[in-house]
Structure formats: structure tokens, C-alpha cells
Protein backbone atom coordinates (compact mmCIF):
# COMPACT_ATOMS: atom_id res chain seq x y z
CA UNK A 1 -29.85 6.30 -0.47
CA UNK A 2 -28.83 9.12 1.95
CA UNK A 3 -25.24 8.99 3.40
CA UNK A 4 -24.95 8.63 7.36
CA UNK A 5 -23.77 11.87 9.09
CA UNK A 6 -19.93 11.81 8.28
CA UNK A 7 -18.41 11.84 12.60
CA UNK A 8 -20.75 8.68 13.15
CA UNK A 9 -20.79 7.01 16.13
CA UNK A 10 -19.87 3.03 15.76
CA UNK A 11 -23.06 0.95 15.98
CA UNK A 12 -23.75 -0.62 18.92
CA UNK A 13 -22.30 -4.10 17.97
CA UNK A 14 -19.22 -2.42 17.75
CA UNK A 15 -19.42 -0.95 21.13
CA UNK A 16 -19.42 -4.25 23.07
CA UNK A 17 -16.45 -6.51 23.52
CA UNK A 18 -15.47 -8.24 20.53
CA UNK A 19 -15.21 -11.88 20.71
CA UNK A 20 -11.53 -13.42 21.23
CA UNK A 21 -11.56 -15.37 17.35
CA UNK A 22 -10.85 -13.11 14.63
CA UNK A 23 -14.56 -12.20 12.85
CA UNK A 24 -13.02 -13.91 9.81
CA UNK A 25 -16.10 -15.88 9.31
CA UNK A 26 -18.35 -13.02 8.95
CA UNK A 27 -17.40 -11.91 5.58
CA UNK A 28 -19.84 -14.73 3.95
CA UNK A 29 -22.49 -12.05 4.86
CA UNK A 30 -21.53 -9.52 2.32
CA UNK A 31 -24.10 -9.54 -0.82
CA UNK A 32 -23.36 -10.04 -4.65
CA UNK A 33 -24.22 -6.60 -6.21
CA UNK A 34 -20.97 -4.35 -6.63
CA UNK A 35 -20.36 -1.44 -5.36
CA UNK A 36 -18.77 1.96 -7.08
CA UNK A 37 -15.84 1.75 -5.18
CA UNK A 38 -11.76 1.66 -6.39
CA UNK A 39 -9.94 -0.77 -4.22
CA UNK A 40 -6.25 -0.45 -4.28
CA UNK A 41 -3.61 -2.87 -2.71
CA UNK A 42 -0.22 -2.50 -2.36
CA UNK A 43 2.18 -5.86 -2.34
CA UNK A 44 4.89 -7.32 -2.47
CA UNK A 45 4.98 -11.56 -1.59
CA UNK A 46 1.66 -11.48 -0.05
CA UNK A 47 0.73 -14.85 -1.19
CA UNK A 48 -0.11 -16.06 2.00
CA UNK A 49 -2.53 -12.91 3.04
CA UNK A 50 -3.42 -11.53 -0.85
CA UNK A 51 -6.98 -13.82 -1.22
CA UNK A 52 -8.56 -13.32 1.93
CA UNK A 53 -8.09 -9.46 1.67
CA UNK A 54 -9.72 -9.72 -1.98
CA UNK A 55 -12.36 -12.09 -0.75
CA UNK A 56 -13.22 -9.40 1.28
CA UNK A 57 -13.77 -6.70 -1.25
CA UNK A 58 -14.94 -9.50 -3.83
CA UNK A 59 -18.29 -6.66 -3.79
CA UNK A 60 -16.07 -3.46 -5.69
CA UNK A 61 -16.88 -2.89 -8.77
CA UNK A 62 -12.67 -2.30 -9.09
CA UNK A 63 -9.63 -3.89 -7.43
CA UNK A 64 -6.37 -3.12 -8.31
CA UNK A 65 -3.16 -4.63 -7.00
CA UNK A 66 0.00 -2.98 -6.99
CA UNK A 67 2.90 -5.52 -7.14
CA UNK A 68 6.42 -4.25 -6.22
CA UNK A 69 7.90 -6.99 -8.18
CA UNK A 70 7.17 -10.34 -5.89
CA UNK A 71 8.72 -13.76 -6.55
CA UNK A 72 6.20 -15.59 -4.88
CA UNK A 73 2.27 -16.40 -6.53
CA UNK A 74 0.99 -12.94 -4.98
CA UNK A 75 0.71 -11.70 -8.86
CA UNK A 76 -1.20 -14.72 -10.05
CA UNK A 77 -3.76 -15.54 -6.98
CA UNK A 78 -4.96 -11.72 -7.49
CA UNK A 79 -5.49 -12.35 -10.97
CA UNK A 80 -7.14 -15.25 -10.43
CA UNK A 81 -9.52 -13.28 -7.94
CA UNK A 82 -10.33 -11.07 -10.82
CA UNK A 83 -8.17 -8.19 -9.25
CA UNK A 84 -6.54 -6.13 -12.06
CA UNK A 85 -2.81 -6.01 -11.69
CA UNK A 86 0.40 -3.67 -12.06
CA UNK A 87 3.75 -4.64 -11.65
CA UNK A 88 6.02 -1.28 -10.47
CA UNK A 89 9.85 -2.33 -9.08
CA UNK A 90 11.76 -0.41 -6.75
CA UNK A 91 9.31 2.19 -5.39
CA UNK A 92 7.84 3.09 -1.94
CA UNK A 93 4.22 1.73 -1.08
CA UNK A 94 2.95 5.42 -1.27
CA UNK A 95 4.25 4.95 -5.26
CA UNK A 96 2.23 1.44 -5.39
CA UNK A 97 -0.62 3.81 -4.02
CA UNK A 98 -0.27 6.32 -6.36
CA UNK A 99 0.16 4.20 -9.37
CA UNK A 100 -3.37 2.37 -8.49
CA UNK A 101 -5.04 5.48 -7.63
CA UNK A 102 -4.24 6.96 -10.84
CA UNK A 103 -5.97 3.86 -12.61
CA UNK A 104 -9.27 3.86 -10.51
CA UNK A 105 -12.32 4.38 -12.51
CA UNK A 106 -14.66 5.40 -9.43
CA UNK A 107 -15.20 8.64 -7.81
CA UNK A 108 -14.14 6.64 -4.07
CA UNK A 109 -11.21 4.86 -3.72
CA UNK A 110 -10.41 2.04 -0.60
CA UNK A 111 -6.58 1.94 0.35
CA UNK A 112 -6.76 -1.71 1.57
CA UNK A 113 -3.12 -3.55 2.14
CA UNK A 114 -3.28 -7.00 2.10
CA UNK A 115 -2.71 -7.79 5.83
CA UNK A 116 -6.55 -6.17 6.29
CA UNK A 117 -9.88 -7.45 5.38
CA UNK A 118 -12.82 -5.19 5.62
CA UNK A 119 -16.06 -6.15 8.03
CA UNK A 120 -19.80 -6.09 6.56
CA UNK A 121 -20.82 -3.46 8.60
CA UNK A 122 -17.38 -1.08 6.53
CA UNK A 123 -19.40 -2.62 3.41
CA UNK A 124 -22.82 -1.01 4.38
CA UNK A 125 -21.16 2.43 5.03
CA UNK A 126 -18.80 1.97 1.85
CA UNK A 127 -22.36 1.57 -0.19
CA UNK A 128 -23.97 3.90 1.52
CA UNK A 129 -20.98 6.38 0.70
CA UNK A 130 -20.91 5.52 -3.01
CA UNK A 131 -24.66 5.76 -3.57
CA UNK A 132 -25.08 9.02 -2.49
CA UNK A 133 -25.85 12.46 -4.00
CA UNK A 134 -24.64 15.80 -2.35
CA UNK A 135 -21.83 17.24 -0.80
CA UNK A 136 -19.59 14.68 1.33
CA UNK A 137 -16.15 15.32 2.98
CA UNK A 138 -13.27 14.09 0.57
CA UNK A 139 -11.74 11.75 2.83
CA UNK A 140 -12.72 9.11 5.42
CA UNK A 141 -11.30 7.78 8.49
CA UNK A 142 -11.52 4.23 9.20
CA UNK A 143 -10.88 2.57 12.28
CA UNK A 144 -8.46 -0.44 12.56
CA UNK A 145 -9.16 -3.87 14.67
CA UNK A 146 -5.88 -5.09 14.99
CA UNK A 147 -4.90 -9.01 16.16
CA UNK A 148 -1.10 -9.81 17.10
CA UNK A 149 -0.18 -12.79 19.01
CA UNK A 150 -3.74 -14.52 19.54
CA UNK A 151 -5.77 -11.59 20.72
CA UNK A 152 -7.30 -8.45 19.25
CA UNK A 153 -5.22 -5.46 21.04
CA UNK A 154 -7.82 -3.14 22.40
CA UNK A 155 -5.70 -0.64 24.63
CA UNK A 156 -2.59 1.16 24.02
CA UNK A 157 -2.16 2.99 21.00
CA UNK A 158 -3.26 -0.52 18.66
CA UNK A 159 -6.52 -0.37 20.24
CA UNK A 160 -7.51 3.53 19.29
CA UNK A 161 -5.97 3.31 15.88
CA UNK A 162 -7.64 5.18 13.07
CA UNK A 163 -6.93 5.34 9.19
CA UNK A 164 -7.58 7.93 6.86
CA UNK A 165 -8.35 4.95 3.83
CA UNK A 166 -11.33 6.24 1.64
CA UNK A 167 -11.06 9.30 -0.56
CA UNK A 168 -12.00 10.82 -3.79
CA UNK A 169 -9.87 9.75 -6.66
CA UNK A 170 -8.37 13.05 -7.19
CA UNK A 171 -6.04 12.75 -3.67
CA UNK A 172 -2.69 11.44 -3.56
CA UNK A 173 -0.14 9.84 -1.24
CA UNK A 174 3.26 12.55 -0.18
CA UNK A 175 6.21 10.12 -1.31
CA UNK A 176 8.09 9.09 1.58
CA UNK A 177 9.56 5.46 2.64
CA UNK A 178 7.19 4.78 5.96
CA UNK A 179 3.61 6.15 7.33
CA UNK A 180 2.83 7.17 4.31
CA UNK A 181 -0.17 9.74 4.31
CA UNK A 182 -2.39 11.70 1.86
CA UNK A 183 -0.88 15.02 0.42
CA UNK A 184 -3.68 17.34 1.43
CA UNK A 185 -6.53 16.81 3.84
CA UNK A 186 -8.69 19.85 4.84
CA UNK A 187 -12.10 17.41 5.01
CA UNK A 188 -12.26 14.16 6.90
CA UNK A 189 -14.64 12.45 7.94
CA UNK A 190 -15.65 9.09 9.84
CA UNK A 191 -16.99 5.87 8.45
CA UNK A 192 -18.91 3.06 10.27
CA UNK A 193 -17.61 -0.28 10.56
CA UNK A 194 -13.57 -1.25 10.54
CA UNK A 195 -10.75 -3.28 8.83
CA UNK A 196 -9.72 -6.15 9.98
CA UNK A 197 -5.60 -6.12 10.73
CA UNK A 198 -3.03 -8.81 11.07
CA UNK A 199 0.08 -7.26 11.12
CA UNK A 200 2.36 -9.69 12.04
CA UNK A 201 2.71 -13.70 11.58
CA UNK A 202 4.52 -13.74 15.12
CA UNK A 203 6.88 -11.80 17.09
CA UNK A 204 10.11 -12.81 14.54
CA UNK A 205 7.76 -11.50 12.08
CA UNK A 206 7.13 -8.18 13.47
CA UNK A 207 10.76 -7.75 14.72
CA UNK A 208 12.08 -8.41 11.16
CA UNK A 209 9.63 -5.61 9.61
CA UNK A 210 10.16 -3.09 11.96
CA UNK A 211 13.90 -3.57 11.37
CA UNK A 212 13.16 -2.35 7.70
CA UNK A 213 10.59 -0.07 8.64
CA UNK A 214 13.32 1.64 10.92
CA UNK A 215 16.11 1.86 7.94
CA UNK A 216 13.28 2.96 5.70
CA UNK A 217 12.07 5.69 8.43
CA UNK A 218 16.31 7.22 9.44
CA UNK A 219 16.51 7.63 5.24
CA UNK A 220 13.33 9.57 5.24
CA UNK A 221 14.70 11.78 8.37
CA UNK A 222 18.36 11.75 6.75
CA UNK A 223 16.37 13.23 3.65
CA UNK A 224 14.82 15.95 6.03
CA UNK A 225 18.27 16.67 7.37
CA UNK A 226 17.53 15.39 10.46
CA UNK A 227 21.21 15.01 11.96
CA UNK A 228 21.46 12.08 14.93
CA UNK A 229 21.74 12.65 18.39
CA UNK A 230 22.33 10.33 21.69
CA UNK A 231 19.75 11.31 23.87
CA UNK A 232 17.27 9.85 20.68
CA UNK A 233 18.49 6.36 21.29
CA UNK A 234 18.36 6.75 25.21
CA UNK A 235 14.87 8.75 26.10
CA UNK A 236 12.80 8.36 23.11
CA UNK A 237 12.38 4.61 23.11
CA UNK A 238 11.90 4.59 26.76
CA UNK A 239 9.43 7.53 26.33
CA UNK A 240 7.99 5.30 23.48
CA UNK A 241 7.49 2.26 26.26
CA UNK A 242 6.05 4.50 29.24
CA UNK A 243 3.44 6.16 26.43
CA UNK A 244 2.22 2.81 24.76
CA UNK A 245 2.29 0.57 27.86
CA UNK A 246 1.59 2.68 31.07
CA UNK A 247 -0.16 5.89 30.17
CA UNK A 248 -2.07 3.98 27.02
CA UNK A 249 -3.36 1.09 28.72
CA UNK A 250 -1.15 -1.05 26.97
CA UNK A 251 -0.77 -3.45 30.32
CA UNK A 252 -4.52 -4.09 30.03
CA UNK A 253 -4.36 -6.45 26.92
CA UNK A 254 -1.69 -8.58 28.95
CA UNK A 255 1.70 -10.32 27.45
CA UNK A 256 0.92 -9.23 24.09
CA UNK A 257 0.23 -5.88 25.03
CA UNK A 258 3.55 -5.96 26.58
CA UNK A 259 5.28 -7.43 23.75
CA UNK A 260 3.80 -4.93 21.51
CA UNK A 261 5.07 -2.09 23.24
CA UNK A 262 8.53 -3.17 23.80
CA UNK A 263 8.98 -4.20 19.91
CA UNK A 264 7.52 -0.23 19.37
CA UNK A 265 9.76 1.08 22.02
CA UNK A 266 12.71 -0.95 20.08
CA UNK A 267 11.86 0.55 16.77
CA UNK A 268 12.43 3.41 18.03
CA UNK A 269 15.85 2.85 19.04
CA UNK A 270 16.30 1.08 15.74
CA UNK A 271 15.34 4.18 13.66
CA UNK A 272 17.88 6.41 15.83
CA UNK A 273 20.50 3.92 15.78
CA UNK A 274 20.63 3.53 11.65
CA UNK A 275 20.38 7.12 11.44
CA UNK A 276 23.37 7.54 13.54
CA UNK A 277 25.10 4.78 11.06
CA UNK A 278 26.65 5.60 7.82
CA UNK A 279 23.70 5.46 4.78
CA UNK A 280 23.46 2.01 3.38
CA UNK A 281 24.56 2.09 -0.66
């Protein structure tokens, strides 16, 4: 089957407004065969989230999970989804990555995390991608549909957010604690259809991650010798706000879409603010 021109256009369903109720229902529609495709997720007490990710990618012929050592029933519910499963303590999520990556047994490999489900219509291109014969790019973007507080977030920097998550085997994640990305990219291209994303539970939720998100982020710029300064806690999270919420349209998806950008705006401070403090031991 001939692959789609790599910079595809979304299909038109995806052009018109999506309806307000997460598409969870849809994923009924994906067919039994398996595809050649390496699915790796990276967890750690995902119990809650871990089956309906792997119900979504119940079509790979390979799904690894990654466990960073949870004490919750993450571990067992992916086993009992038929997901193969490694248990590595104390590493960053790009490690998790790297560790399943190593294992895959396909040529393409899905980074899926287990807050993300992945539509039909990311199916057909995923099949579409592993079926055929020729030259290809070695990396795909994805785009990301992501739902916080009741609503998918359309504007602001949530609602044009784009994920370099398929790639050939041989690429690897560049260790560092947050935004973890591949090590070299000199080929990308775009895939049809999108990931579903729940980042958050609620707004306690998503105020306690990007608290250890923005310890996580001053230790990588303490690594990088990044030395503190006071004008990054005073303009940068208020440059953060103005960006995500005036000049991104973030006011056009309402109270959430100002939540969302004051909780960024904060993390920004927060990242400043522990690097200015003593590293924790």
C-alpha cells in the first residue's frame, strides 16, 4: 500500500470543530489485524490511565511498558493487556524511552505515554506507514488534541501542539529530566490523524506536576551551568502569560484557557525560583 505524502494535510473531519465530549468512544472502530508497529510507554502509577491508552493500540503487533518502579497495579493491568513489561528505578522518562526502544522488534516505533490514546484515523496513517516500501523520512510528527478542565483547548499554544512520536528504531531520546526530545532529527515528517491527551485530572493535578516538572527542569539548567538571575522570576513568567493567553489566542477557549496559561506562566516562575534555591540532596 503506498504511503501518503509525508507534510499531509489533516483530513477534512479533522478540519471542522471537534465535538465538546472527548472522541473516547471512537476507538471501537479500529480493526483486529496488527500492525508492524513498536509501541512504547513510559510509567510510573498510571493505573488509572494505563488500559485505555493500551486499548487504544490493542492493533500493534508490540507494546512495551516501561515501569519506573510503581506501587500501584500499573505493572499488572499492562500485563494483563498483553503489553510486555520492564521495570527500570530511578531514571528519567527519556531512559524509560530508551530502554523500550532498544527492545522493539519493528522497523517504526510509537512513543505513546499513558495520558494519550491514539484516534482511528492515527491508526490508518500508522498502517499505511508500516506497510510501505521506499524511502520515508525517519521521523514523524504527530499532532496532539489536548482536554483539561472539560473542554478540548484549541487556541494558545495547547491547541497548535505537535509531537515528533514515530521513528525508526535506530533513534534515541538526549537524556535530560523534562521535554525530552530525539537525539538527531535531520528528516521529519507529518502524519494524519492525532493522539488523544489528558494531561491533567484537575487543576491540583496539574499544579502538583508542574511543581516537579519545574525542579526536574532548574537541575537540567543547573547541569548546563545556567546560573539564576532576578529578572527570570519577574519578566519571563509574565512574558510566558502575555505569549500563551493574549498573542496565542489563549482567551478564546475561555476559563480554562485562562487557567492554563496562568499555571504555564507559574511554572515558569517555579523553574527560576528552584534554580535560584540551593540543589535538593
Amino acid at each position: 500500500m503506498a504511503l501518503r505524502p509525508a507534510f499531509a494535510t489533516a483530513p477534512q473531519s479533522e478540519r471542522t470543530e471537534p465535538s465538546t465530549a472527548a472522541p473516547t468512544q471512537r476507538f471501537s472502530l479500529f480493526p483486529s489485524e496488527r500492525v508492524a508497529i513498536s509501541v512504547v510507554i513510559p510509567t510510573l502509577n498510571e493505573a488509572s490511565r494505563i488500559e485505555d491508552a493500551l486499548d487504544s493500540v490493542r492493533w500493534a503487533d508490540q507494546v512495551i511498558v516501561v515501569d519506573a518502579g510503581s506501587s500501584d497495579k500499573t505493572v499488572l493491568l499492562a500485563k494483563q493487556k498483553g503489553a510486555e513489561t520492564l521495570i527500570i528505578r530511578d531514571r528519567t522518562i527519556a531512559e524509560q524511552r530508551n530502554a523500550g526502544i532498544a527492545r522493539a522488534r519493528n522497523h517504526w516505533v510509537l512513543a505513546l505515554d499513558a495520558d494519550e490514546s491514539v484516534t482511528p484515523e492515527l491508526w490508518a496513517s500508522l498502517a499505511r506507514l508500516a506497510s510501505a516500501s521506499g524511502s520515508s523520512p525517519s521521523a514523524f510528527r504527530i499532532r496532539s488534541r489536548n482536554w483539561h478542565l472539560g473542554r478540548e483547548l484549541r487556541h494558545g499554544p495547547w491547541g497548535r501542539d505537535w509531537k515528533v512520536r514515530v521513528f525508526s528504531r535506530d533513534q534515541r531520546y538526549a537524556i535530560q529530566r523534562v521535554h525530552e526530545s530525539l537525539e538527531l532529527l535531520d528528516d521529519v515528517g507529518m502524519l494524519e490523524g492525532a493522539l488523544i491527551h489528558h494531561p491533567y485530572r484537575d487543576v491540583s493535578h496539574q499544579v502538583s506536576k508542574i511543581a516537579t516538572y519545574a525542579r526536574w527542569a532548574a537541575d537540567d539548567l543547573r547541569t548546563r551551568g545556567r546560573r539564576p538571575r532576578l529578572g527570570d522570576m519577574i519578566v519571563r513568567p509574565a512574558w510566558r502569560f502575555l505569549r500563551d493567553y493574549v498573542f496565542m489566542s489563549g482567551w478564546r477557549d475561555g476559563a480554562p484557557g485562562f487557567v492554563v496559561s496562568a499555571v504555564s506562566a507559574f511554572s515558569v516562575f517555579l523553574k527560576y525560583a528552584c534554580l535560584a534555591m540551593p540543589a535538593e540532596r
